[in-house]
Protein backbone atom coordinates (compact mmCIF):
# COMPACT_ATOMS: atom_id res chain seq x y z
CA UNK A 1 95.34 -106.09 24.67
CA UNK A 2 93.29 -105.01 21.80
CA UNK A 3 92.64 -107.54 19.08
CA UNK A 4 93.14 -105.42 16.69
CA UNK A 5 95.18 -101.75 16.55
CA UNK A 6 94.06 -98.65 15.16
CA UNK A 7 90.76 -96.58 15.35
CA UNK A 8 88.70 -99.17 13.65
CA UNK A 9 87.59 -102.53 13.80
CA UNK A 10 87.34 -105.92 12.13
CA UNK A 11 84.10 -108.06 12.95
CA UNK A 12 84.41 -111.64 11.27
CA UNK A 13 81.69 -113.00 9.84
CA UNK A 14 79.98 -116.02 8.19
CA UNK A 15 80.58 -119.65 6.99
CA UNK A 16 84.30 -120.40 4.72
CA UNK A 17 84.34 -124.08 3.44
CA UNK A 18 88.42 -123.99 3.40
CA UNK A 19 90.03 -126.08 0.52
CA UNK A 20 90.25 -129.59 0.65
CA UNK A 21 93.53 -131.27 2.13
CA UNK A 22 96.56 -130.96 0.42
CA UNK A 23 98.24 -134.24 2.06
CA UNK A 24 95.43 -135.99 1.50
CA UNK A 25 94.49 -134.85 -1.94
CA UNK A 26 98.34 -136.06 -3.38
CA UNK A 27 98.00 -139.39 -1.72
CA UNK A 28 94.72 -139.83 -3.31
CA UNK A 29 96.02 -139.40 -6.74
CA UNK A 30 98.43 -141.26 -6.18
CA UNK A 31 97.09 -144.22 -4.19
CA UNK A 32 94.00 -144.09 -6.80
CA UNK A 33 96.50 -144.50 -9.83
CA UNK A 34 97.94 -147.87 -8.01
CA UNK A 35 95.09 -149.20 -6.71
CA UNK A 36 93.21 -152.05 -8.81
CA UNK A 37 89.83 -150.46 -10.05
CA UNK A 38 87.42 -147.11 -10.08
CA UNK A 39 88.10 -145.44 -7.31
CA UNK A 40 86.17 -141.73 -6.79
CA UNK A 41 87.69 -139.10 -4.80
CA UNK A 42 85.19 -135.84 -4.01
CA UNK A 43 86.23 -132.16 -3.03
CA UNK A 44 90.20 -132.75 -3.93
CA UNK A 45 92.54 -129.82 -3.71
CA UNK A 46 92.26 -128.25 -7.06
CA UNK A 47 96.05 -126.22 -6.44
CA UNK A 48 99.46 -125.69 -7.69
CA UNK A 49 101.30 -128.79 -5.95
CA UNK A 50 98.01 -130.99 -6.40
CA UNK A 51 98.35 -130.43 -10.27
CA UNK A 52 102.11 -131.22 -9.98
CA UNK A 53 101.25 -134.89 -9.21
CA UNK A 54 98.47 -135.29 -10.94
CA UNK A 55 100.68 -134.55 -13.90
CA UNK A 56 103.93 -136.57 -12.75
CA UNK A 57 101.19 -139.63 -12.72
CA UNK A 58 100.64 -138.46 -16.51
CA UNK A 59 104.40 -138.87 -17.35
CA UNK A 60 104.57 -142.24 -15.96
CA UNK A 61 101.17 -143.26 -17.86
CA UNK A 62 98.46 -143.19 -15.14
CA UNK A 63 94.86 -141.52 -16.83
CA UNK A 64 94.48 -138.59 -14.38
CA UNK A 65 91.46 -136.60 -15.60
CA UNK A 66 91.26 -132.93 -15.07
CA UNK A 67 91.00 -132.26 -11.43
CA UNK A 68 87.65 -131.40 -10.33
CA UNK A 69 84.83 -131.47 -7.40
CA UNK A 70 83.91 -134.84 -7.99
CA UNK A 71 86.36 -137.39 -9.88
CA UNK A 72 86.59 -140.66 -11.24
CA UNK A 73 90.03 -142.37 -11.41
CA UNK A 74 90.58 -145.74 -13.13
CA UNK A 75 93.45 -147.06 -11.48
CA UNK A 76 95.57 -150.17 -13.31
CA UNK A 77 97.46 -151.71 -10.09
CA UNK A 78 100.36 -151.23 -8.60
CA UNK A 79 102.69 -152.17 -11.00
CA UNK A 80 101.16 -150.23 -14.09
CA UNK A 81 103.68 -146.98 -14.21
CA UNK A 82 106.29 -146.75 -16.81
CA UNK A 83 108.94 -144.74 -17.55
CA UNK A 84 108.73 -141.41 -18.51
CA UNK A 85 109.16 -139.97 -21.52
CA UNK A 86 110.32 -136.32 -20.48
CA UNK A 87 111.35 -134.67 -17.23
CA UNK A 88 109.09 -135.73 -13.77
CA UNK A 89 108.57 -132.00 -13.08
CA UNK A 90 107.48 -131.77 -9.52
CA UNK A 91 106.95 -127.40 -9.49
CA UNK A 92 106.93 -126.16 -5.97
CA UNK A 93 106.28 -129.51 -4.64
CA UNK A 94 108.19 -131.13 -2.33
CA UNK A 95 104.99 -133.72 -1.35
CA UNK A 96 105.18 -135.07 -4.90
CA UNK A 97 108.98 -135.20 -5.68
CA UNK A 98 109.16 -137.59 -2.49
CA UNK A 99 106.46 -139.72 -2.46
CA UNK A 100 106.78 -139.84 -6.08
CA UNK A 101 109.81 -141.06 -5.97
CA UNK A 102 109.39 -144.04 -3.49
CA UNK A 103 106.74 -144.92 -6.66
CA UNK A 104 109.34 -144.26 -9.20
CA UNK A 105 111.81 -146.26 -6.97
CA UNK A 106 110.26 -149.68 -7.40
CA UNK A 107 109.71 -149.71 -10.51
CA UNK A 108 112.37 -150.97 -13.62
CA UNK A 109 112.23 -147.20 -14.59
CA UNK A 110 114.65 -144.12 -14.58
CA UNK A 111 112.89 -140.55 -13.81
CA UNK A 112 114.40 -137.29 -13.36
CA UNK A 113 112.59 -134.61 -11.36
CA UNK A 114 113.02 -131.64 -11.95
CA UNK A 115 111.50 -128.34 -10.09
CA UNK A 116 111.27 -124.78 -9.64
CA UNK A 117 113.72 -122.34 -8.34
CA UNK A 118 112.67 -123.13 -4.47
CA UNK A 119 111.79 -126.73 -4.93
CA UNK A 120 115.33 -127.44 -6.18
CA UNK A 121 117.06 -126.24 -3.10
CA UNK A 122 114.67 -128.43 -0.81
CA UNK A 123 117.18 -131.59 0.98
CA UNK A 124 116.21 -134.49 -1.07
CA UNK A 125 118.72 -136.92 0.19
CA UNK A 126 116.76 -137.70 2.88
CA UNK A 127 114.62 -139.80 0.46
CA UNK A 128 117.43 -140.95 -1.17
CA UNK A 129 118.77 -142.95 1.86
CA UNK A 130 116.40 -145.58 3.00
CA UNK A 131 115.21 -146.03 -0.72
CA UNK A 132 118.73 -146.69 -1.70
CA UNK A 133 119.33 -149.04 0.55
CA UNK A 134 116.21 -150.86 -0.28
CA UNK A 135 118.18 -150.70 -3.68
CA UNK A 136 117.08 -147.94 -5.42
CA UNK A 137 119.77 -146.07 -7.68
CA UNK A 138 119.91 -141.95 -7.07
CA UNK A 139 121.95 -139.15 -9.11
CA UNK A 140 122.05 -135.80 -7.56
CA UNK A 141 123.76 -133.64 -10.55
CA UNK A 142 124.25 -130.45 -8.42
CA UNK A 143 124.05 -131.60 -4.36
CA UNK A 144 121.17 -132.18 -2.06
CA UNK A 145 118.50 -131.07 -3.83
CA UNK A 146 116.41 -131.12 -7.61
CA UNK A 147 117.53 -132.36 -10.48
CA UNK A 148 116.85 -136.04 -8.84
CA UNK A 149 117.75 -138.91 -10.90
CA UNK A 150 116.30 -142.11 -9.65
CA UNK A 151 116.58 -145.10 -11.50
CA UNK A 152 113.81 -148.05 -9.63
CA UNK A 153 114.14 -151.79 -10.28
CA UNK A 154 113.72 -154.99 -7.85
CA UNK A 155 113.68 -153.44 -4.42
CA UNK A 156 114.35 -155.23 -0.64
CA UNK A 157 112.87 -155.04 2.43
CA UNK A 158 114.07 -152.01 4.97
CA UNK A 159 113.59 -151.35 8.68
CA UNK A 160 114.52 -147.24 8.49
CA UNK A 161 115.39 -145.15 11.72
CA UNK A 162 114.28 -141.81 9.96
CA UNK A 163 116.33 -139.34 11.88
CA UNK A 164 113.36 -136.78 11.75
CA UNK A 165 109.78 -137.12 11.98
CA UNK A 166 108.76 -137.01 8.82
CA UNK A 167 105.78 -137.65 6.53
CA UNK A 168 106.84 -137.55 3.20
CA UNK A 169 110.06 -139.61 4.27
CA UNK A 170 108.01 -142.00 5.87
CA UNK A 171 105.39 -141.96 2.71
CA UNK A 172 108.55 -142.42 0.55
CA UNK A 173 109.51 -145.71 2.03
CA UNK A 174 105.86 -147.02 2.54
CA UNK A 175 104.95 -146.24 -0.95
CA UNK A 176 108.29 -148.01 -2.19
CA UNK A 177 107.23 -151.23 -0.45
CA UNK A 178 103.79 -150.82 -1.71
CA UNK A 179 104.55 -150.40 -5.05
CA UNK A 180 107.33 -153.29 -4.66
CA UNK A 181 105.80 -155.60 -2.48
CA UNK A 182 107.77 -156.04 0.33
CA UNK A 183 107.04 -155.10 3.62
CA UNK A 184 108.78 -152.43 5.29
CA UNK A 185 109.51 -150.59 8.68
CA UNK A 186 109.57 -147.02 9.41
CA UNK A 187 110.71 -145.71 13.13
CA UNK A 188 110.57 -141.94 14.26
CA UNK A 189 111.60 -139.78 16.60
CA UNK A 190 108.07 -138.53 16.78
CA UNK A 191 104.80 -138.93 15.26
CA UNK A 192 104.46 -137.18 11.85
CA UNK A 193 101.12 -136.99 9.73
CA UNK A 194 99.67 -140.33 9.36
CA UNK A 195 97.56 -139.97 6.30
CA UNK A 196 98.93 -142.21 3.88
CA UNK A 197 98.78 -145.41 7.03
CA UNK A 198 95.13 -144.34 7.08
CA UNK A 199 94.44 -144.64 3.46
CA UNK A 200 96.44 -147.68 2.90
CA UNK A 201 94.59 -149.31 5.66
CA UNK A 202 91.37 -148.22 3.98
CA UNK A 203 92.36 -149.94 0.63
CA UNK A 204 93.30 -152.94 2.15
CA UNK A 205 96.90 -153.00 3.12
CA UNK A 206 98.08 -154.68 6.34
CA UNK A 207 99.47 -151.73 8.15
CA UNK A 208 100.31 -151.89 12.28
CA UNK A 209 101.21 -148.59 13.99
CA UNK A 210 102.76 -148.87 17.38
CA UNK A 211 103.83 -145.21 18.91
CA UNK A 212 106.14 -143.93 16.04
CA UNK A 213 106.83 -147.11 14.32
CA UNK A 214 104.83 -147.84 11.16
CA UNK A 215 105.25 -151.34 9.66
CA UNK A 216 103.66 -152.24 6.40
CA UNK A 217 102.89 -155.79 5.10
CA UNK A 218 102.12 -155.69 1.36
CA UNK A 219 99.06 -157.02 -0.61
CA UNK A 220 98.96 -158.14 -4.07
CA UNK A 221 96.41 -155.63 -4.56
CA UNK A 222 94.71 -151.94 -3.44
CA UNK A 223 91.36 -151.60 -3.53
CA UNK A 224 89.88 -148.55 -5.21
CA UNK A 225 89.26 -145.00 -3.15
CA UNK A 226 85.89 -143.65 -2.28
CA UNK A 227 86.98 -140.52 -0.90
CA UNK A 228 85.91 -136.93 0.78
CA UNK A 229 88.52 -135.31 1.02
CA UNK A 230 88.03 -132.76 4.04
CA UNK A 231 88.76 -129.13 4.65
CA UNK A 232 92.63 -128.73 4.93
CA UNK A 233 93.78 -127.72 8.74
CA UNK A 234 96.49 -125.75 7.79
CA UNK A 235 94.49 -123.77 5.41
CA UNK A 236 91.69 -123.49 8.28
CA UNK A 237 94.16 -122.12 10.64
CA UNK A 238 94.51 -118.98 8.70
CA UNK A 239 90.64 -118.34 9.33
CA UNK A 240 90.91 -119.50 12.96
CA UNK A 241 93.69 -117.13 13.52
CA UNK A 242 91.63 -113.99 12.04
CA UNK A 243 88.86 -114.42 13.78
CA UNK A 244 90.92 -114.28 17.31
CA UNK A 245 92.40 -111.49 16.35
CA UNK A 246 89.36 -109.99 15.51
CA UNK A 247 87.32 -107.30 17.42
CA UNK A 248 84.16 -109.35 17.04
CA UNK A 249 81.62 -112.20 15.37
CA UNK A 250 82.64 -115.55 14.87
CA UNK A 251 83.62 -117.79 11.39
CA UNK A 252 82.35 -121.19 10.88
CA UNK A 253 84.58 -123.06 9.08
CA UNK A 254 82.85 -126.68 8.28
CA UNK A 255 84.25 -130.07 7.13
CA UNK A 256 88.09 -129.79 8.42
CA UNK A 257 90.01 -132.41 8.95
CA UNK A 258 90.83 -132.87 12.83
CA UNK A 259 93.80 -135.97 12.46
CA UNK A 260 95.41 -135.49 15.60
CA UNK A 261 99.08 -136.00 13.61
CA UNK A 262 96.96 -132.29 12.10
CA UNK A 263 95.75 -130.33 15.27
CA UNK A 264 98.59 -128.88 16.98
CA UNK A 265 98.24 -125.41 15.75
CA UNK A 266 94.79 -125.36 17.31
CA UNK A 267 96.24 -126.78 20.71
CA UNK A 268 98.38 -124.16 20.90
CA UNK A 269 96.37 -121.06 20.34
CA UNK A 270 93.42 -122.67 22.93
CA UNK A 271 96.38 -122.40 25.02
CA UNK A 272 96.97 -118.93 24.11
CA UNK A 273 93.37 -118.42 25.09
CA UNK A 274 91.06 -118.49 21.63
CA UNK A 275 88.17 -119.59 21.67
CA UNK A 276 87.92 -122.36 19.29
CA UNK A 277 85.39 -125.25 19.68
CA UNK A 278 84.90 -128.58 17.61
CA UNK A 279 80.86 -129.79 16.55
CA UNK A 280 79.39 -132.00 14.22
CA UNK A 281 82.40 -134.18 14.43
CA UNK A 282 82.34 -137.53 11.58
CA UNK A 283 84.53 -139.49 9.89
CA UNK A 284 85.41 -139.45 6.32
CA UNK A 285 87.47 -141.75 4.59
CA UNK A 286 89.43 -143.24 7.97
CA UNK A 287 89.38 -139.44 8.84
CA UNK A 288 88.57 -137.57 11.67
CA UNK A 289 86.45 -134.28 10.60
CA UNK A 290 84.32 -131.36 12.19
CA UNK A 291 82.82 -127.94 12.27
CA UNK A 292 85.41 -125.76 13.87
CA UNK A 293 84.00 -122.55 15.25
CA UNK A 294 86.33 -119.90 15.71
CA UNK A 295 85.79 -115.90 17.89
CA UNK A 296 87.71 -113.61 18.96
CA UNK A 297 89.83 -113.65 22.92
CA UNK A 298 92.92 -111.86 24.31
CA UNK A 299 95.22 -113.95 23.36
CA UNK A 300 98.94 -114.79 25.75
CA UNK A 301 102.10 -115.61 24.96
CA UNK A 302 102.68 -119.46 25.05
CA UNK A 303 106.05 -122.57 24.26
CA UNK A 304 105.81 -124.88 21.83
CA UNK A 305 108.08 -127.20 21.56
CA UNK A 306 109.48 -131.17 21.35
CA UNK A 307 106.97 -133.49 20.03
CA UNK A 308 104.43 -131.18 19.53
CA UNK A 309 106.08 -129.54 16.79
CA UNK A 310 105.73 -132.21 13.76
CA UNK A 311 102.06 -131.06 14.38
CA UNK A 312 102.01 -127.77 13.80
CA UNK A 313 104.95 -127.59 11.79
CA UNK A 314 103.54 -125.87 8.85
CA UNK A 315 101.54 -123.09 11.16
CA UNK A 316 104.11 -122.13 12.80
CA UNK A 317 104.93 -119.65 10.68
CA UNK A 318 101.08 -118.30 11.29
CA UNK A 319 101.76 -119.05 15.28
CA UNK A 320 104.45 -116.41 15.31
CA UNK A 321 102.41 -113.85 13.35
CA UNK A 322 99.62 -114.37 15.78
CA UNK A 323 102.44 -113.73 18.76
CA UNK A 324 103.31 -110.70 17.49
CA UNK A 325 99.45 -109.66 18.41
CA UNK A 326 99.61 -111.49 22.15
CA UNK A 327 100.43 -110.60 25.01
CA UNK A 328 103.54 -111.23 26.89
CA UNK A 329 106.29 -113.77 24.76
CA UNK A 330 105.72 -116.54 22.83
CA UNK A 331 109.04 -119.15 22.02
CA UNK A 332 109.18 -122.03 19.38
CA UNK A 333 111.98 -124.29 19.31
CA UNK A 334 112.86 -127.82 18.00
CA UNK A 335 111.72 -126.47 14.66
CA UNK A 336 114.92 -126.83 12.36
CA UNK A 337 113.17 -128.23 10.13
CA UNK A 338 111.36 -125.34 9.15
CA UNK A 339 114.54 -123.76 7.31
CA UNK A 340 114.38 -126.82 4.55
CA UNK A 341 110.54 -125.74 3.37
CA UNK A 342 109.83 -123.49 0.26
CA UNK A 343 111.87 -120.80 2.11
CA UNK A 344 114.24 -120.66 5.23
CA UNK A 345 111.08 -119.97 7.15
CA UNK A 346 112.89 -119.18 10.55
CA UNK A 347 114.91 -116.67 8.92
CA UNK A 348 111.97 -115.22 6.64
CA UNK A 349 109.24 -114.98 9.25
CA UNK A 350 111.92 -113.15 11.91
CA UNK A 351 113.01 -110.88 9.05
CA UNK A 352 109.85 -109.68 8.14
CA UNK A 353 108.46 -109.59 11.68
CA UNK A 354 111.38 -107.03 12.39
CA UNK A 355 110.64 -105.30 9.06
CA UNK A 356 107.19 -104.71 10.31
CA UNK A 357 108.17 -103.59 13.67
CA UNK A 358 108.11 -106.87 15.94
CA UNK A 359 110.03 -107.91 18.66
CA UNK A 360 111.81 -111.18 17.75
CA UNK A 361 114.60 -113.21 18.40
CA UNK A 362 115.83 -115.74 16.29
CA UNK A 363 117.44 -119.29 17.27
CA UNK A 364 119.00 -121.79 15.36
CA UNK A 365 115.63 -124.19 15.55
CA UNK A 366 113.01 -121.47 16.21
CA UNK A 367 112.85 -117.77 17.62
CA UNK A 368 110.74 -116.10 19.84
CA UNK A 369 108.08 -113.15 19.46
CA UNK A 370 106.88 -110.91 22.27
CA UNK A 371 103.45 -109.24 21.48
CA UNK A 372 102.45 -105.64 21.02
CA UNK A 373 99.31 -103.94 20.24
CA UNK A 374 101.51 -101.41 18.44
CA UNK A 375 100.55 -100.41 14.86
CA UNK A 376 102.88 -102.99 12.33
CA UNK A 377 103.94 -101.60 8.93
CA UNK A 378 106.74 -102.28 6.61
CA UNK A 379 106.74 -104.47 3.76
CA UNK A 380 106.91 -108.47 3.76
CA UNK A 381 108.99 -110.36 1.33
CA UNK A 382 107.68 -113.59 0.86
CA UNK A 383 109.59 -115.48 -0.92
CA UNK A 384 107.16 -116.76 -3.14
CA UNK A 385 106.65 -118.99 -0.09
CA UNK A 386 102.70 -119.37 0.27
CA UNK A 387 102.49 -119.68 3.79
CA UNK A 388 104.20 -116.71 4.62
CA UNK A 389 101.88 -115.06 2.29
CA UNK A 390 98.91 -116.52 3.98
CA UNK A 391 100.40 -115.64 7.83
CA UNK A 392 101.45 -111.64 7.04
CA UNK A 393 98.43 -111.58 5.35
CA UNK A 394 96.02 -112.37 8.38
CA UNK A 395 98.00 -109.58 10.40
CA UNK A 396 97.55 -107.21 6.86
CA UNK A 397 93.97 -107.91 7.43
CA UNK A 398 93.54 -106.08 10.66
CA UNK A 399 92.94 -102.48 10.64
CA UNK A 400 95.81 -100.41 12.52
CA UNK A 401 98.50 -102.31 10.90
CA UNK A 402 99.82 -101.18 7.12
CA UNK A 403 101.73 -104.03 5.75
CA UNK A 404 102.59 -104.75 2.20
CA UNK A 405 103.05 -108.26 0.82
CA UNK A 406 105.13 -108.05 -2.41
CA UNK A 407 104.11 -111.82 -3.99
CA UNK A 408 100.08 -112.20 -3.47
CA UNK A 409 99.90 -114.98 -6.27
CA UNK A 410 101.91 -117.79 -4.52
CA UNK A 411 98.74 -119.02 -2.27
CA UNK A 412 97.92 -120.59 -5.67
CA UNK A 413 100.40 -123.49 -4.53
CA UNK A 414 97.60 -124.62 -1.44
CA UNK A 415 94.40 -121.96 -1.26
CA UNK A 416 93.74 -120.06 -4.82
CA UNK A 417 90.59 -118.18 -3.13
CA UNK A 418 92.59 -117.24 0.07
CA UNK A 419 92.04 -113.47 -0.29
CA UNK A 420 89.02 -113.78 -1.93
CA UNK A 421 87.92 -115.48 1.44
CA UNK A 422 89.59 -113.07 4.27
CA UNK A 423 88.31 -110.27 2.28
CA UNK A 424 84.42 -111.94 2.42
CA UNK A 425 84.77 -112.71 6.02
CA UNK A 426 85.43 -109.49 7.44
CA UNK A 427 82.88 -107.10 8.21
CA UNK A 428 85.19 -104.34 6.90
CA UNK A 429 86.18 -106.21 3.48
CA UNK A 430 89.56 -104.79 4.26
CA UNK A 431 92.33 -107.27 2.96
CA UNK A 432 96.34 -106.90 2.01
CA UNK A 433 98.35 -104.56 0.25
CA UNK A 434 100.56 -105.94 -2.40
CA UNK A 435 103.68 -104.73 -4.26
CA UNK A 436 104.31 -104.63 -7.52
């Protein structure tokens, strides 16, 4: 199958340093603001959602300078937030409403997020549970979802059987005994991102992983952060994704984080035959990191499914885009959770694959996609949802295909310079279309 439809071609190009980790980058504010000291955190996401906890931590009185490239943050202990004198206003960001929120929950303050349009729709009450029953007080003025009124005091213990594999839920709880000081147990169904056990662990807290139960003992104090943050994965999957689809060349993209809780998007398209290989491999900051290097292949159809979903769960929006361009059929399931991000994104990405000319079926916790190297045009509807900006964008990219995205400004929320980059990476310059 051709990599890329139409009489010309796309030839990728040169070295993209992709933004710096967006999990990573909110638990560093946030961990940095509790801990007990100076900490200094280098290469931070400057974005959207990173500025909406950066200034939540301003409401509840923690000095969060401007982000920048290389920052100092003097953190006052654990027990230093107070309450807020306006709305906690959280933006798109459903990172810092929960983890925020297992902060807010142990302390003797009341806080009342507050969001935008999308954010307020996002389920919230599965925060709400385990933190309540570590004795945490929640108001939910109009159902599951933002405004969130949660009023903290002296919290207990809690060993929580999250009923999905989740990072922020799990982040919720082991922030709440954190903040509290009492030790706490998390159990999942599967392993989600592990970022914030790796940074606790790194300022001192006694935290034991066993499979998919996390159990934290807490210490009277964190010590300070001195952090890298690396090159976000889901942002780097974008650029891994163009260049297999591409006719030729390769991209470099240095510094990414490789977590294996992080990796499953490029598990999946090895096993759709890209050519994707790992060097200079490091650690930074109790993280894994490398230089991916990324050219094009003719790319299959593959399954994903199970327990590899939680890591991959925010490509797979991308993985379907990228299916639309292999050959043969590619089916995701056990991906329900996907309709409770910034948009339905089952229901988005199948609509606008059909709108573009796609073959895809949708199912209640995923859909499948069988490839084509036909010409795709139409027009995408985002949203305002930034991956599915970032995924029909990589197939706009390609020459052949003539496909308009009508929202180009929400990538703000996790990679401002994303079409700055694609355009500078391909030989052709060629980028999106947008609507008005």
């Amino acid at each position: 199958m051709a990599h890329a439809s139409g009489g010309r071609e796309v030839i990728v190009q040169g070295r993209v340093r992709v933004p710096g980790d967006k999990s990573v980058s909110h638990r560093a504010l946030i961990l940095a603001a509790l801990a007990s000291g100076t900490s200094r955190v280098r290469q931070i996401l400057q974005s959207a959602d990173v500025q909406s906890t950066a200034g939540v931590l301003r409401t509840l009185g923690a000095v969060i300078p401007d982000l920048s490239a290389d920052m100092r943050l003097d953190g006052r202990g654990r027990e230093s937030l107070g309450a807020p004198g306006t709305e906690l206003d959280c933006g798109n960001s459903g990172t810092t409403t929960r983890l925020m929120a297992g902060v807010v929950a142990a302390r003797p303050v009341e806080g009342c997020f507050v969001g935008d349009a999308s954010l307020s729709r996002r389920p919230m009450q599965r925060i709400a549970q385990p933190l309540s029953a570590m004795g945490a007080q929640f108001r939910f003025p109009n159902g599951d979802g933002l405004p969130m009124v949660v009023r903290g005091g002296t919290l207990s213990s809690v060993d929580w059987c999250s009923p999905v594999a989740s990072a922020q839920v799990k982040s919720a709880i082991l922030l709440a005994g954190t903040v509290a000081g009492v030790p706490v147990t998390v159990r999942e169904p599967a392993r989600s991102r592990d970022h914030s056990e790796r940074m606790l662990a790194a300022m001192g807290a006694s935290v034991s992983v066993k499979g998919t139960v996390v159990h934290l003992t807490p210490v009277p104090r964190l010590a300070p952060l001195d952090l890298t943050v690396p090159g976000d994965p889901s942002s780097a999957a974008f650029m891994v994704a163009l260049a297999a689809l591409a006719s030729g060349g390769e991209l470099e993209i240095p510094d990414v984080c490789l977590n294996p809780t992080r990796t499953g998007f490029l598990d999946a398209i090895r096993d759709m035959g890209a050519h994707v290989r790992v060097e200079r491999e490091s650690t930074q900051g109790g993280e894994a990191t490398g230089t991916l290097l990324a050219r094009p292949a003719a790319l299959r159809g593959t399954s994903v499914g199970g327990d590899r979903i939680p890591a991959m769960i925010d490509e797979l929006p991308l993985l379907a885009c990228v299916a639309s361009r292999a050959f043969g059929t590619t089916t995701i399931t056990g991906a329900a959770e996907l309709r409770g991000k910034e948009s339905d994104r089952i229901a988005t990405v199948v609509a606008n694959l059909r709108s573009i000319g796609a073959e895809v079926e949708e199912y209640p916790d995923g859909m499948s996609v069988s490839g084509s190297d036909r010409p795709l045009r139409g027009m995408v509807r985002t949203n305002g949802d930034h991956r599915i900006a970032m995924a029909f964008g990589v197939l706009a990219a390609l020459p052949g295909n003539q496909i308009t995205l009508d929202d180009q400004a929400c990538v703000a929320v996790s990679y401002p310079a994303f079409w700055t980059d694609l355009a500078r990476v391909t030989a052709t310059g060629r980028s999106a279309r947008y609507g008005s």
